[in-house]
C-alpha atoms as a PDB file:
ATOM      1  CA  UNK A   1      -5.395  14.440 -11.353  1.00  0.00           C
ATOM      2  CA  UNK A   2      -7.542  11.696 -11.005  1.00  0.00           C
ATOM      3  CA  UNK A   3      -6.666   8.918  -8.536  1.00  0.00           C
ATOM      4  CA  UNK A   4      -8.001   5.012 -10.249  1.00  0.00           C
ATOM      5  CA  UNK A   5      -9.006   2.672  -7.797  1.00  0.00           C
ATOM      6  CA  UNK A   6      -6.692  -0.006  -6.709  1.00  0.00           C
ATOM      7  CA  UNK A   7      -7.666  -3.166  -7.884  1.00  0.00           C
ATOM      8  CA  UNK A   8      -5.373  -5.719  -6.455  1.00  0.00           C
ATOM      9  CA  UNK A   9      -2.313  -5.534  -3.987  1.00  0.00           C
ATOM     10  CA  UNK A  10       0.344  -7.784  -3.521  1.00  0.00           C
ATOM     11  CA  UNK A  11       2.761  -7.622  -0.185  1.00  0.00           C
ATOM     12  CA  UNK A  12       6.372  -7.955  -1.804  1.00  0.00           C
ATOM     13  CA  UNK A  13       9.680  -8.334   0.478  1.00  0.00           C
ATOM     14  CA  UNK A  14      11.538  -5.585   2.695  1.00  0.00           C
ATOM     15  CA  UNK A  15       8.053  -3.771   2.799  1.00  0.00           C
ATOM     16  CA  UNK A  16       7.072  -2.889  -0.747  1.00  0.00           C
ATOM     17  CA  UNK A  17       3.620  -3.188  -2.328  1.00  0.00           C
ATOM     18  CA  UNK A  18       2.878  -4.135  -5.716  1.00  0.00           C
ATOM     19  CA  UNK A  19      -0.179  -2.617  -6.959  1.00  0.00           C
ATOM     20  CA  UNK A  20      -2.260  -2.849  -9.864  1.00  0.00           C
ATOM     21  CA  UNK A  21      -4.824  -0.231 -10.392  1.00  0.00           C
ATOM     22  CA  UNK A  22      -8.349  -0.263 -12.648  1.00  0.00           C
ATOM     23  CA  UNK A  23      -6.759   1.440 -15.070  1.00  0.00           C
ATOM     24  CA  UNK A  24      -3.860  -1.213 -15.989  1.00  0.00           C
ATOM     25  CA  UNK A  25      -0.946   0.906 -14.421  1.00  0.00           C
ATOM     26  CA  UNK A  26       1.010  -1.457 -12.294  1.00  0.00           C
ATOM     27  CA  UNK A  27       3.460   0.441  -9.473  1.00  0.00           C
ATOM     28  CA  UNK A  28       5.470  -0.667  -6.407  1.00  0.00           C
ATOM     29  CA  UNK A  29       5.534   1.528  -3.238  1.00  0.00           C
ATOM     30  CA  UNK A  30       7.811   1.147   0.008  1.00  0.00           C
ATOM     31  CA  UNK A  31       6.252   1.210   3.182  1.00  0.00           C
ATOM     32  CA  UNK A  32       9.006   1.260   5.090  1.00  0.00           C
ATOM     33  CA  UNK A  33       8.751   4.868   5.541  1.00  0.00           C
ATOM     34  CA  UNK A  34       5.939   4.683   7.170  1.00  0.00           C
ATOM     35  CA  UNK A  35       6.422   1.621   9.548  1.00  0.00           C
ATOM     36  CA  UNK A  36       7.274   4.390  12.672  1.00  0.00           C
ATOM     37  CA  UNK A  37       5.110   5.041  16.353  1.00  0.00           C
ATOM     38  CA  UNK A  38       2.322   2.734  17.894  1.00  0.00           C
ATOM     39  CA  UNK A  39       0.456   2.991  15.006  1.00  0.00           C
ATOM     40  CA  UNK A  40       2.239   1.987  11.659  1.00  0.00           C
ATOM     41  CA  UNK A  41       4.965   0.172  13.769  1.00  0.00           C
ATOM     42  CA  UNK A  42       2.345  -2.589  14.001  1.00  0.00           C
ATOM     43  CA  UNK A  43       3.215  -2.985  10.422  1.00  0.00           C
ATOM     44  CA  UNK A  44       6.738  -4.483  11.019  1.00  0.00           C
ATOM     45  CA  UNK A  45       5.178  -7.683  12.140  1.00  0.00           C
ATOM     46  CA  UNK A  46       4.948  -9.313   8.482  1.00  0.00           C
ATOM     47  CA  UNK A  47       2.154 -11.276   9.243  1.00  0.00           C
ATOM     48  CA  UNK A  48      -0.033  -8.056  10.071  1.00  0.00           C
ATOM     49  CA  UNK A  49       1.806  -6.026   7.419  1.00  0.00           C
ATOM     50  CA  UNK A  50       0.837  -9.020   4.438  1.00  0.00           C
ATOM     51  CA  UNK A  51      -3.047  -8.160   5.481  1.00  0.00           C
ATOM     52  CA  UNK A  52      -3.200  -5.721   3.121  1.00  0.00           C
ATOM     53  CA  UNK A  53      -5.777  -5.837   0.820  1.00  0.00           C
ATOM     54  CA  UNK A  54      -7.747  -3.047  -1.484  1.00  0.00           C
ATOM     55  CA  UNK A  55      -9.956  -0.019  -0.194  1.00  0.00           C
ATOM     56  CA  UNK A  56     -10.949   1.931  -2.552  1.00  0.00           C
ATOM     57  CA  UNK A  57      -8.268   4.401  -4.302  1.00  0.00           C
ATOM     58  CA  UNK A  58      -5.891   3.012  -1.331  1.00  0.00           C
ATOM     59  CA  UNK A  59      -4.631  -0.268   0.318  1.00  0.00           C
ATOM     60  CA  UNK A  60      -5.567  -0.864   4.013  1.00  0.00           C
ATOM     61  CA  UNK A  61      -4.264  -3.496   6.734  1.00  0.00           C
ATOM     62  CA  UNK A  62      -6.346  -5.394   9.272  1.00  0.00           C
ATOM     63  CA  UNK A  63      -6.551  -3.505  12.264  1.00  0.00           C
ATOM     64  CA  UNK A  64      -7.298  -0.278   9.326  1.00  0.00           C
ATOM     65  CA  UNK A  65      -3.958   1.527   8.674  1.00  0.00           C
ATOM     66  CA  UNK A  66      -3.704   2.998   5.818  1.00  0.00           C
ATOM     67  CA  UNK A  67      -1.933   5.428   3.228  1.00  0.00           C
ATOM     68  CA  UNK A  68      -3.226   8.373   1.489  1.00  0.00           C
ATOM     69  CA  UNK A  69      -4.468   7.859  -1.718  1.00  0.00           C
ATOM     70  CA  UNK A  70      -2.269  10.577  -3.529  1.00  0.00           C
ATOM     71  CA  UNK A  71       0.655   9.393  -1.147  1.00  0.00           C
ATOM     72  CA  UNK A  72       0.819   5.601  -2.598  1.00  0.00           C
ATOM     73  CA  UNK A  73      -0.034   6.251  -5.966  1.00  0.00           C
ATOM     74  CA  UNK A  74       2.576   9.502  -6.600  1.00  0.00           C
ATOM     75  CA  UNK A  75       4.945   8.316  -4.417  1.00  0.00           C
ATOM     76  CA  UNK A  76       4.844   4.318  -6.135  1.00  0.00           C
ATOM     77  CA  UNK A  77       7.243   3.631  -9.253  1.00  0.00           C
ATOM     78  CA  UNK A  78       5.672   2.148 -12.520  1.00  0.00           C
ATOM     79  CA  UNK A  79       6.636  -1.419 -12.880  1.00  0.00           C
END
């Protein structure tokens, strides 16, 4: 399966990500899973966590977390 490229991300409330990829699909994925350790805790802090901007065939914060690209688009819901 071939992953698009995400286009545009949008930080939603209680940790979800609305993203819309090249190819029109729109999907929302939760975070909150992975806001855990040193790391990805850093995430909790909302003003870090609404950083997030494209990268590619993933979304990445400011200080470079990031999530899989098969992760965030098969584990997101279609809008």
């Amino acid at each position: 399966m071939k992953i698009p490229k995400v286009k545009f991300v949008q930080p939603l409330p209680d940790y979800m990500l609305n993203i819309l990829y090249e190819n029109g699909e729109e999907r929302i994925f939760d975070v909150k899973p992975y806001i855990i350790g040193s790391w990805f805790g850093m995430l909790k802090d909302l003003n870090v966590f609404n950083t997030v901007h494209p990268a590619g065939k993933t979304v990445e914060w400011q200080d470079g977390q990031d999530i899989a690209p098969h992760e965030l688009y098969e584990l997101s819901n279609p809008v």
